[in-house]
C-alpha atoms as a PDB file:
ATOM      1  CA  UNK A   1      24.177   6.448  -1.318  1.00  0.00           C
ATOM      2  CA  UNK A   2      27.699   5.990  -0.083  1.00  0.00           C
ATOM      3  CA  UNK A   3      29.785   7.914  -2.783  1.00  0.00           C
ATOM      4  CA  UNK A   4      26.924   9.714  -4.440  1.00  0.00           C
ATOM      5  CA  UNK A   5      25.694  11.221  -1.080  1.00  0.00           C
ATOM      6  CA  UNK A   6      22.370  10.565  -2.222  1.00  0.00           C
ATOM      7  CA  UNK A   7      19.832  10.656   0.834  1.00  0.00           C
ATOM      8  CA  UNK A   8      17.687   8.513  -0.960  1.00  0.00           C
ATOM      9  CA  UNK A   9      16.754   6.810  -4.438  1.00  0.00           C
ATOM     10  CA  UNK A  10      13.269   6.469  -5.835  1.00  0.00           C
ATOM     11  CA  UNK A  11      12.827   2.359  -5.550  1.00  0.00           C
ATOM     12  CA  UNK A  12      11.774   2.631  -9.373  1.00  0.00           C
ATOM     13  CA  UNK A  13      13.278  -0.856 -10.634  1.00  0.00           C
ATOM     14  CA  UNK A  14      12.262  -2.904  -8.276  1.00  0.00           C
ATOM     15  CA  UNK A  15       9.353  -2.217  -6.031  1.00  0.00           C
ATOM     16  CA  UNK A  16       7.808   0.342  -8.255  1.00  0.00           C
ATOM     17  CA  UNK A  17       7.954  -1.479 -11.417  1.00  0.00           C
ATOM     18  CA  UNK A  18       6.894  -4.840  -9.703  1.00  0.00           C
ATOM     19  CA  UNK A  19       3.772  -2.499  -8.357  1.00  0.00           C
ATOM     20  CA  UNK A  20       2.585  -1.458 -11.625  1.00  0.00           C
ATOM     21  CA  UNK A  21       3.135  -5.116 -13.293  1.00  0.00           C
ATOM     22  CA  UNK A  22       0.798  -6.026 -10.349  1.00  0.00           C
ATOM     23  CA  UNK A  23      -1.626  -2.857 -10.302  1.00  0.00           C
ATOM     24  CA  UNK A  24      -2.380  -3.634 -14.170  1.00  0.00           C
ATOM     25  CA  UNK A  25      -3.331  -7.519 -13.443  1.00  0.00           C
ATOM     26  CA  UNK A  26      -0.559  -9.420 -15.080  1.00  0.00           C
ATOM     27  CA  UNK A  27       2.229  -9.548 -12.061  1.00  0.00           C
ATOM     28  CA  UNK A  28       2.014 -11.742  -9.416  1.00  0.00           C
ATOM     29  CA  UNK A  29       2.542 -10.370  -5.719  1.00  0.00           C
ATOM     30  CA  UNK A  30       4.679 -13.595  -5.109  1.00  0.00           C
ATOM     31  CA  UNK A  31       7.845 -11.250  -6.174  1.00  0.00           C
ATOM     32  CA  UNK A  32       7.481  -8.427  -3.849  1.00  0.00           C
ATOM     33  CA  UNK A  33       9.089  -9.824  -0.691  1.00  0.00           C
ATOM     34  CA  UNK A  34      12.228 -10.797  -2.470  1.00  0.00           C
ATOM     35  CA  UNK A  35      12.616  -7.174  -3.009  1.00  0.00           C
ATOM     36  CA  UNK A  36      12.573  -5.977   0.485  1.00  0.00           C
ATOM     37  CA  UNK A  37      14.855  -9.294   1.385  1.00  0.00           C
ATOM     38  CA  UNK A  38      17.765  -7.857  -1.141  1.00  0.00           C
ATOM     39  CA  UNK A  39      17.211  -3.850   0.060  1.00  0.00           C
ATOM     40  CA  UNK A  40      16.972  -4.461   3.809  1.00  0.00           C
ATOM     41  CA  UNK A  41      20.398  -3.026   4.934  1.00  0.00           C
ATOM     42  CA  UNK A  42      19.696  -0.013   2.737  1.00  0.00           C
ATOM     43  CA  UNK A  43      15.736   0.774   2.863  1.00  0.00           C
ATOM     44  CA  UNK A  44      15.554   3.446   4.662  1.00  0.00           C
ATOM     45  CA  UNK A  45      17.380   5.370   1.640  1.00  0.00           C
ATOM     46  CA  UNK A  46      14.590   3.784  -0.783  1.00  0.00           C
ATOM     47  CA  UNK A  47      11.873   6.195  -1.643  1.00  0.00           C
ATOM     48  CA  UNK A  48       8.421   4.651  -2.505  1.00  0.00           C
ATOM     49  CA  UNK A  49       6.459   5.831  -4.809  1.00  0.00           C
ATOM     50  CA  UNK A  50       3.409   5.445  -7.074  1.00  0.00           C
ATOM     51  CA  UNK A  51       3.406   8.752  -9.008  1.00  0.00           C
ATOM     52  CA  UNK A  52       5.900  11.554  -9.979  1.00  0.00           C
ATOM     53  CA  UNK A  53       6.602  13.776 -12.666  1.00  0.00           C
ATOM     54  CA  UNK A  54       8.742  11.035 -14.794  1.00  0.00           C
ATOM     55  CA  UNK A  55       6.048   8.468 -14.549  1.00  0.00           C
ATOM     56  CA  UNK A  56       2.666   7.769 -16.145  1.00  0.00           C
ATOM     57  CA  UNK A  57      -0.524   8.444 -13.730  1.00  0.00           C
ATOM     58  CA  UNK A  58      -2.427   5.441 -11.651  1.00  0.00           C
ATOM     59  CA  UNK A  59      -5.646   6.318 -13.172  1.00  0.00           C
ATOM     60  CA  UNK A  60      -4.396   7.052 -16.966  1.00  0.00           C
ATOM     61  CA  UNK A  61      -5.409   4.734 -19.304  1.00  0.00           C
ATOM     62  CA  UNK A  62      -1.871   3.890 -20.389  1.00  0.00           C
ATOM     63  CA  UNK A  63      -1.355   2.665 -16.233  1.00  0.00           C
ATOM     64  CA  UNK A  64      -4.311   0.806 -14.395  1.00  0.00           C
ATOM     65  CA  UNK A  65      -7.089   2.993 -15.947  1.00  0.00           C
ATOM     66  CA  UNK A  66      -8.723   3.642 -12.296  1.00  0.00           C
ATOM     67  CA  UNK A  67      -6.981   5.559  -9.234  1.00  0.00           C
ATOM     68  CA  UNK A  68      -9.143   2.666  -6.821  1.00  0.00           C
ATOM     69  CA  UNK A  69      -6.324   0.615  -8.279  1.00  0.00           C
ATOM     70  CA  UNK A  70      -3.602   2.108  -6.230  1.00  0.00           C
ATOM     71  CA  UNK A  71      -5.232   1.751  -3.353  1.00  0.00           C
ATOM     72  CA  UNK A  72      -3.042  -1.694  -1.961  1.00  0.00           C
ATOM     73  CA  UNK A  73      -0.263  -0.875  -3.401  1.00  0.00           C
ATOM     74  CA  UNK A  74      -0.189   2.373  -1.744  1.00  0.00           C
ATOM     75  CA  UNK A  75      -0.603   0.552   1.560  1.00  0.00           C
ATOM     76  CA  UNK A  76       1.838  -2.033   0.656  1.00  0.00           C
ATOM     77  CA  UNK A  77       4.244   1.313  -0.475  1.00  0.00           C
ATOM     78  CA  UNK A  78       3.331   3.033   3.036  1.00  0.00           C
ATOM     79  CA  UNK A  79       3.679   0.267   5.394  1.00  0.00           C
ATOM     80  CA  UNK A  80       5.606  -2.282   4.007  1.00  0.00           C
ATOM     81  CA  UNK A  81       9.507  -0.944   5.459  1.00  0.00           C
ATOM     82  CA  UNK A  82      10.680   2.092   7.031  1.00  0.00           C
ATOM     83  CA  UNK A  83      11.171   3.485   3.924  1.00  0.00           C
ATOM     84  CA  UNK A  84      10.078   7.003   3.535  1.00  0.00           C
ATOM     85  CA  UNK A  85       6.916   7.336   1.395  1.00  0.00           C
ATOM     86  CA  UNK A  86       6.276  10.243  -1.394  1.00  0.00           C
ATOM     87  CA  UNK A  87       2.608  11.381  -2.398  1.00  0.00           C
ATOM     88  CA  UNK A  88       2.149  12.933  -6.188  1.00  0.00           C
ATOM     89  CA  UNK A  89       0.058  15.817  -5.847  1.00  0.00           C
ATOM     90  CA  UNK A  90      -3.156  15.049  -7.154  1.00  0.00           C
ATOM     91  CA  UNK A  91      -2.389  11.539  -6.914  1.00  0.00           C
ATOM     92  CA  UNK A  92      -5.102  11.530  -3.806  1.00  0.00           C
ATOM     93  CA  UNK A  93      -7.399  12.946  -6.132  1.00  0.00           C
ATOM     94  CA  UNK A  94      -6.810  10.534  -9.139  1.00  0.00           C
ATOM     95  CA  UNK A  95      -5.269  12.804 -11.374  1.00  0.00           C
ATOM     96  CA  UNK A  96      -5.353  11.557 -14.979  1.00  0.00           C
ATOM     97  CA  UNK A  97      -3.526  13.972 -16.501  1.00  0.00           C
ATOM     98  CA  UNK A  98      -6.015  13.568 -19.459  1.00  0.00           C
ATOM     99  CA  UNK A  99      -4.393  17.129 -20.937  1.00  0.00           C
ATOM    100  CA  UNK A 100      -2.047  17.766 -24.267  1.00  0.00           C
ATOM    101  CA  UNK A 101       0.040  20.558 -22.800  1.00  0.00           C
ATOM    102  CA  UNK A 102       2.852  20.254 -25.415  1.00  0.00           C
ATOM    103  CA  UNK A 103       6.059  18.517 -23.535  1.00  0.00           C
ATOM    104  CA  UNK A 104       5.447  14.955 -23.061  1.00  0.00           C
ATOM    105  CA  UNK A 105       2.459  13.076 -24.070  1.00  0.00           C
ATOM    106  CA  UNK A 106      -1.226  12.812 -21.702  1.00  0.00           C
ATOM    107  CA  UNK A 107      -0.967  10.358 -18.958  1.00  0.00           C
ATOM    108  CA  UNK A 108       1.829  12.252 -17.165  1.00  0.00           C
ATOM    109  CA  UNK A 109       1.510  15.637 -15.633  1.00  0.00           C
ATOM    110  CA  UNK A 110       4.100  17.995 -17.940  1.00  0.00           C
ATOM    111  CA  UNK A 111       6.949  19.599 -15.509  1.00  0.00           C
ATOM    112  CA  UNK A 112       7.675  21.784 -18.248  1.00  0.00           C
ATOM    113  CA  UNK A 113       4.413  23.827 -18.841  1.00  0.00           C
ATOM    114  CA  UNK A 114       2.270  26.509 -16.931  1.00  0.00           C
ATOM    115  CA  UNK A 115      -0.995  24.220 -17.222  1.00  0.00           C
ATOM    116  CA  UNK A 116      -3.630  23.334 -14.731  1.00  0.00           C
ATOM    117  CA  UNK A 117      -4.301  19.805 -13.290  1.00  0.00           C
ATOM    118  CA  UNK A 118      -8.059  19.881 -13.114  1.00  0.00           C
ATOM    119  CA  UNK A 119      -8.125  17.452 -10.131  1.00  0.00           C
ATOM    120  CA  UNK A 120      -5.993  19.915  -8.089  1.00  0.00           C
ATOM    121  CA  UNK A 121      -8.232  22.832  -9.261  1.00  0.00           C
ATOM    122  CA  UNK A 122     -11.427  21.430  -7.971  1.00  0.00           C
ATOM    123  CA  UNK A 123      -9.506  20.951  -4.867  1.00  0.00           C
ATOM    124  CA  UNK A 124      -8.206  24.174  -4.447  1.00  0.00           C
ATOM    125  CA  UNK A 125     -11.650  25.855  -5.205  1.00  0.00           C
ATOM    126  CA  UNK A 126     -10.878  29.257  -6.203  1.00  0.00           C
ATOM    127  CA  UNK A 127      -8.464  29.258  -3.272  1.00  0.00           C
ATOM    128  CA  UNK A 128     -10.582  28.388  -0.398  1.00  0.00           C
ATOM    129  CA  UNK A 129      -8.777  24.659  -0.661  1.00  0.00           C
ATOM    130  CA  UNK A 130     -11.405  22.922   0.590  1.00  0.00           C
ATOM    131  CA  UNK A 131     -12.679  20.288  -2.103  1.00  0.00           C
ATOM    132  CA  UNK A 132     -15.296  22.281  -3.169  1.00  0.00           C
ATOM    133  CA  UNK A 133     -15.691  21.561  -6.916  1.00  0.00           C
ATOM    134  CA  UNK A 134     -13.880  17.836  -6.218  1.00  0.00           C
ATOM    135  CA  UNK A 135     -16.193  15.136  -7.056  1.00  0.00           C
ATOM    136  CA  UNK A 136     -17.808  12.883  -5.054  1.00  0.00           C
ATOM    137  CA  UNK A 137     -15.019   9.548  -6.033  1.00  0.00           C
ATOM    138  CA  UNK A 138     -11.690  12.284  -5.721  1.00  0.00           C
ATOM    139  CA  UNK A 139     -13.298  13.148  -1.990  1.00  0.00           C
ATOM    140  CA  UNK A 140     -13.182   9.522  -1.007  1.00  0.00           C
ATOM    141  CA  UNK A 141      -9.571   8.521  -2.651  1.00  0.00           C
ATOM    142  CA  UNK A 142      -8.542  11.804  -0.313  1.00  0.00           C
ATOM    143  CA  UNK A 143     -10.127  10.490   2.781  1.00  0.00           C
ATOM    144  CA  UNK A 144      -8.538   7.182   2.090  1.00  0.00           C
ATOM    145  CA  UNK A 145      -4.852   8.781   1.737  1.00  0.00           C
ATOM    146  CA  UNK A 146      -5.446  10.693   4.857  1.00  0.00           C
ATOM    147  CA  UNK A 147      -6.524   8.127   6.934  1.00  0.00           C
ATOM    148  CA  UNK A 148      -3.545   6.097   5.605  1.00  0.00           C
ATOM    149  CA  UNK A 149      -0.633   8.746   5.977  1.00  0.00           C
ATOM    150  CA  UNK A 150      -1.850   9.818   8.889  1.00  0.00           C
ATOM    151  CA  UNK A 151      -1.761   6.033  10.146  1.00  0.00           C
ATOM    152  CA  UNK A 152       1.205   5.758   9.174  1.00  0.00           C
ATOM    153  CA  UNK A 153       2.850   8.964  10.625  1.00  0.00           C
ATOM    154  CA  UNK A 154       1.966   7.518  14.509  1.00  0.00           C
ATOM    155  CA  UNK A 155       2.187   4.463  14.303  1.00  0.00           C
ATOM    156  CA  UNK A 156       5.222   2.559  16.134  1.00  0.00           C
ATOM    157  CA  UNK A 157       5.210  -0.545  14.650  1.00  0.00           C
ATOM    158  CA  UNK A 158       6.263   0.772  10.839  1.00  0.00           C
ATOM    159  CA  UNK A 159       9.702   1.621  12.147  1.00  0.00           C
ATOM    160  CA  UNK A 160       9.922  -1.789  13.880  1.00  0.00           C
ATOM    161  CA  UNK A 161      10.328  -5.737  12.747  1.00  0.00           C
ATOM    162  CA  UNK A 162       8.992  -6.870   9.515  1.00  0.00           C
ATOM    163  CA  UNK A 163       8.312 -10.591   8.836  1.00  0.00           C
ATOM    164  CA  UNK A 164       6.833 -11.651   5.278  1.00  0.00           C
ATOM    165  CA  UNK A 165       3.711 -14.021   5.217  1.00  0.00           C
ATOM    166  CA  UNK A 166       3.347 -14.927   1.662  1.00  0.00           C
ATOM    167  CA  UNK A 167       5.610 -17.869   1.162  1.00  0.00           C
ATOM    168  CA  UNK A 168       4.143 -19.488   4.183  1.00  0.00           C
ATOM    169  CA  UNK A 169       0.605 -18.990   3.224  1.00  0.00           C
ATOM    170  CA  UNK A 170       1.395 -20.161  -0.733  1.00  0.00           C
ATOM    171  CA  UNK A 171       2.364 -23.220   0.776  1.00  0.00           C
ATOM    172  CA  UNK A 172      -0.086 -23.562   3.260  1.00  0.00           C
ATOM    173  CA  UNK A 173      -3.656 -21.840   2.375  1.00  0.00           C
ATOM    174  CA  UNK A 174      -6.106 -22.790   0.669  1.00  0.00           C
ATOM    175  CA  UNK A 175      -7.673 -20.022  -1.651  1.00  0.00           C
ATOM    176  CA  UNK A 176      -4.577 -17.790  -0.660  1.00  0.00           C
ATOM    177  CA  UNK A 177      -2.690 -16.444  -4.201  1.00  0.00           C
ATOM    178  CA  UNK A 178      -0.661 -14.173  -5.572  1.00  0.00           C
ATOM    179  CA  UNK A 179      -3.252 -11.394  -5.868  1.00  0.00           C
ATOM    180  CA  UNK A 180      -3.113 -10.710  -2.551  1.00  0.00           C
ATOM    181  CA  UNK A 181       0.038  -9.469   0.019  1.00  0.00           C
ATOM    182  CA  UNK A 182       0.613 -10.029   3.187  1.00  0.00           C
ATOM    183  CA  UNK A 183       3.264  -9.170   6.340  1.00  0.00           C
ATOM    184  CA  UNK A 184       3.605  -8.742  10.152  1.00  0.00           C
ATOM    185  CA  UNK A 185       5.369  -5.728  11.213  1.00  0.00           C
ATOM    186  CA  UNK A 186       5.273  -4.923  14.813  1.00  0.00           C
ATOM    187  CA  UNK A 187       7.291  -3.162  17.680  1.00  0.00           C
ATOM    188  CA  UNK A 188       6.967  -3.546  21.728  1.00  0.00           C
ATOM    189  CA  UNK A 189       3.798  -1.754  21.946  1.00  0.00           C
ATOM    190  CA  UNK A 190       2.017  -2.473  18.780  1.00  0.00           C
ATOM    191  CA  UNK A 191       1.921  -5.651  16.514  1.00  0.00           C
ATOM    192  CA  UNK A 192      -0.009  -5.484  12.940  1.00  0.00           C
ATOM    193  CA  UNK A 193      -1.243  -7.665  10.172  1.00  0.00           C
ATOM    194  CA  UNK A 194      -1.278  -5.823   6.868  1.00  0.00           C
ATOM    195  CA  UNK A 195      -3.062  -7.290   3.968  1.00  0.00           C
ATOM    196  CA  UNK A 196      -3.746  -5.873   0.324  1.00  0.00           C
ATOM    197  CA  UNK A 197      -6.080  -7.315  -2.287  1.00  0.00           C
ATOM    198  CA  UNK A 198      -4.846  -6.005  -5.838  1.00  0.00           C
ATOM    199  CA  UNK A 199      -7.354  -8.028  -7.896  1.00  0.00           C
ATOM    200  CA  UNK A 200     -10.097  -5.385  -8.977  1.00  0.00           C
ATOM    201  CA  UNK A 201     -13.281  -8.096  -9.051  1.00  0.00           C
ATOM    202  CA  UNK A 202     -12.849 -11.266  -7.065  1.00  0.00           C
ATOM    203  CA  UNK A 203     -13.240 -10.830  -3.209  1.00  0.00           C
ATOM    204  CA  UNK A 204     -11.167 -13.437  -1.503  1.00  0.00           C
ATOM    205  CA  UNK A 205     -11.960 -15.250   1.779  1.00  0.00           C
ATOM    206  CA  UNK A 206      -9.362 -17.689   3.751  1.00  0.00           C
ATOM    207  CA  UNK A 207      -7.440 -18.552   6.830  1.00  0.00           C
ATOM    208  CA  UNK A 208      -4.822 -16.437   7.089  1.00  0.00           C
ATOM    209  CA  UNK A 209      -1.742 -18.378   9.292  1.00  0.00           C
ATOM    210  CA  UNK A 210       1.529 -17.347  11.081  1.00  0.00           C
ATOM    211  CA  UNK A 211       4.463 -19.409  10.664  1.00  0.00           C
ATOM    212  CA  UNK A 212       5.457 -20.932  14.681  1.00  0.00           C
ATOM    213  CA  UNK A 213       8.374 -18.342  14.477  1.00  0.00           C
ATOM    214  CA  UNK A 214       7.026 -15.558  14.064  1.00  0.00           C
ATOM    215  CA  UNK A 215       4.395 -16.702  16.988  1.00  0.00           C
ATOM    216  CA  UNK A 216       7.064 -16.765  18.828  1.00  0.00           C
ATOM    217  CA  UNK A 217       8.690 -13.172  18.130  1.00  0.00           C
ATOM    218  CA  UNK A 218       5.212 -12.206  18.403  1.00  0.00           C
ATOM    219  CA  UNK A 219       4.941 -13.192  22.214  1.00  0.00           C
ATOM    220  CA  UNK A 220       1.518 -14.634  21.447  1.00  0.00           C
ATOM    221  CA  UNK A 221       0.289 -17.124  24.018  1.00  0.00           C
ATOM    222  CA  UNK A 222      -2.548 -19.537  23.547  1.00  0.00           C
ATOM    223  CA  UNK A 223      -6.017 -17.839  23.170  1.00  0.00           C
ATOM    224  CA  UNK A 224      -8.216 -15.580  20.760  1.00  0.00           C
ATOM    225  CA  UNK A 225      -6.679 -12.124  20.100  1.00  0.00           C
ATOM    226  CA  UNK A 226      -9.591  -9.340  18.706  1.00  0.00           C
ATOM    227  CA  UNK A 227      -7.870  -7.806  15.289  1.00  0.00           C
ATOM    228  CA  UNK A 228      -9.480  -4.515  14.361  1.00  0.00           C
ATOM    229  CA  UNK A 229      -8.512  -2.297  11.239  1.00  0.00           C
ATOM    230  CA  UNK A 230      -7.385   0.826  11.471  1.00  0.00           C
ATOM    231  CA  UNK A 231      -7.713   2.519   8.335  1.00  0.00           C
ATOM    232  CA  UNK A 232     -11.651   2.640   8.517  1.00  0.00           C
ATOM    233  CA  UNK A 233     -12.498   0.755  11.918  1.00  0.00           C
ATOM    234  CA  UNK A 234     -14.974  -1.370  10.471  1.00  0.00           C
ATOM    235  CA  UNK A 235     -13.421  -4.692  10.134  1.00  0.00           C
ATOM    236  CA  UNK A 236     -12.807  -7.201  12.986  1.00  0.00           C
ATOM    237  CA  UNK A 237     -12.052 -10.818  13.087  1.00  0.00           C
ATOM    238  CA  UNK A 238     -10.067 -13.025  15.749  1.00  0.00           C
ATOM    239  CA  UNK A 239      -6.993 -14.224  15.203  1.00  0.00           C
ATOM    240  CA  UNK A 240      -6.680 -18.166  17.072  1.00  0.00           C
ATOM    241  CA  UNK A 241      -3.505 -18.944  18.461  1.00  0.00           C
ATOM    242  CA  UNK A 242      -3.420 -22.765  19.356  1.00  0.00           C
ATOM    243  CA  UNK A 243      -0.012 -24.665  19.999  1.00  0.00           C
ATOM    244  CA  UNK A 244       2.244 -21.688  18.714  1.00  0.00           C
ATOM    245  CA  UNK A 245       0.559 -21.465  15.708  1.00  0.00           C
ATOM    246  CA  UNK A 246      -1.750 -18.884  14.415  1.00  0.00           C
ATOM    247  CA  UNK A 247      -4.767 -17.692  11.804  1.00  0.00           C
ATOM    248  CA  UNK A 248      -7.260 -15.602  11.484  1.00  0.00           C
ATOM    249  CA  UNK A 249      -9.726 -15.278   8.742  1.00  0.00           C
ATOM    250  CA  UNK A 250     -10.466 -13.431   6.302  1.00  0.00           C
ATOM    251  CA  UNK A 251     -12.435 -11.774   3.550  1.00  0.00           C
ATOM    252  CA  UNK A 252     -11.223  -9.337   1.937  1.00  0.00           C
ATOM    253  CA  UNK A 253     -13.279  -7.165  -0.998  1.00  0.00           C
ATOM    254  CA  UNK A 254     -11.756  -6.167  -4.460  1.00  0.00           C
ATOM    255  CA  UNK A 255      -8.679  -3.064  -4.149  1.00  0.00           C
ATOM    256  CA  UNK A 256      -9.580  -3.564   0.031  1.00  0.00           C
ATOM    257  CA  UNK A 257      -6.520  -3.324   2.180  1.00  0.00           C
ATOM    258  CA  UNK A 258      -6.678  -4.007   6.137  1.00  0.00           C
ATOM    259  CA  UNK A 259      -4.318  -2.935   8.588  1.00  0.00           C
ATOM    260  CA  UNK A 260      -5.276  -5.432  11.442  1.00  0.00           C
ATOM    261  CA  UNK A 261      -4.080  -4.143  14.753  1.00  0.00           C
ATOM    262  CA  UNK A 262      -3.556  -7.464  17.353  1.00  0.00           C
ATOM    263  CA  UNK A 263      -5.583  -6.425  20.617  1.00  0.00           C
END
């Protein structure tokens, strides 16, 4: 960064490969805030990322096998720093990169070939780019990534404070593990409670609580605070703070992520 004058780095050995561990069902969540702990002074030269040309596609076989598996990490990628964010294309579509095209082996798209990624084709629909031919499951994965990035793009509490909520809740939840992620980031004007599911079957359902601290940084007085998300506006539940401590429940549905916006 310093002597390289690199603007920034892909986060590849640590958040990215911690991801993927956790995206394929045999790495435990319980390792990701440690990473943002040691790259705090530098993360806003760390660029996340899911897909690019070097690495093997979400939904390829050889990766998680099913693009719906990105889903939290790409909100816990998006949201979790002030990090800047980079979106493959066709990795809102699902891209599997299913093709042979010579240089490198299927499961990553080929920089080094004039080939077609079928994903992007259907998309671009004989150039009217309008999701013509896309399928009914790469339409949805889009609307999810728009409604994410575009979350994320106005919201003022991403380039604010961040406070972790996973060791507190290991030692102090029932049902809470290390399938599932959780934080507080927040700013004067907005406060949020992000939460990602990674496991693919089990929905999970618990009090989620905030540490007397972070009450505290929070401003929160005594009383029930509405929590909406905002990624699809659907979910609401009330967050109960009660002698400067806090928790709200709830239940959260296989590869569901909720930003929770306190009201």
């Amino acid at each position: 960064i310093k002597k390289g004058k690199m603007d920034y780095l892909y986060d590849k050995v640590q958040l990215y490969d911690t991801l993927k561990h956790v995206m394929q069902g045999h790495g435990s969540t319980y390792n990701i805030p440690p990473i943002q702990e040691d790259l705090k002074d530098i993360e806003h030269h760390m660029l996340h990322f899911l897909e690019n040309h070097d690495e093997q596609r979400i939904a390829s076989p050889d990766f998680a096998g099913n693009a719906k598996k990105g889903k939290p990490a790409m909100v816990v990628s998006a949201t979790i720093s002030t990090s800047p964010t980079m979106v493959y294309f066709g990795q809102e579509f699902g891209e599997k990169a299913e093709e042979d095209l010579g240089f490198g082996d299927p499961t990553r798209t080929s920089i080094f070939d004039y080939g077609s990624v079928p994903s992007v084709v259907r998309w671009v629909n004989n150039k009217q780019f309008d999701g013509g031919q896309s399928t009914e499951a790469e339409k949805n994965l889009r609307d999810f990534y728009k409604r994410l990035l575009n979350f994320t793009i106005t919201s003022d509490a991403l380039t604010g404070d961040y406070q972790d909520l996973q060791h507190y809740n290991q030692q102090n939840t029932e049902w809470y593990n290390d399938k599932v992620l959780s934080f507080v980031r927040w700013s004067d004007d907005e406060k949020l409670i992000i939460i990602s599911n990674f496991n693919a079957e089990n929905t999970y359902g618990f009090e989620l609580q905030l540490p007397e601290d972070l009450v505290s940084k929070l401003e929160l007085k005594d009383g029930d605070y509405q929590v909406e998300d905002q990624l699809y506006k659907t979910y609401t539940s009330t967050l109960k703070v009660e002698n400067g401590k806090a928790q709200v429940r709830i239940d959260i549905k296989p590869l569901e992520s909720f930003i929770l916006k306190i009201k």
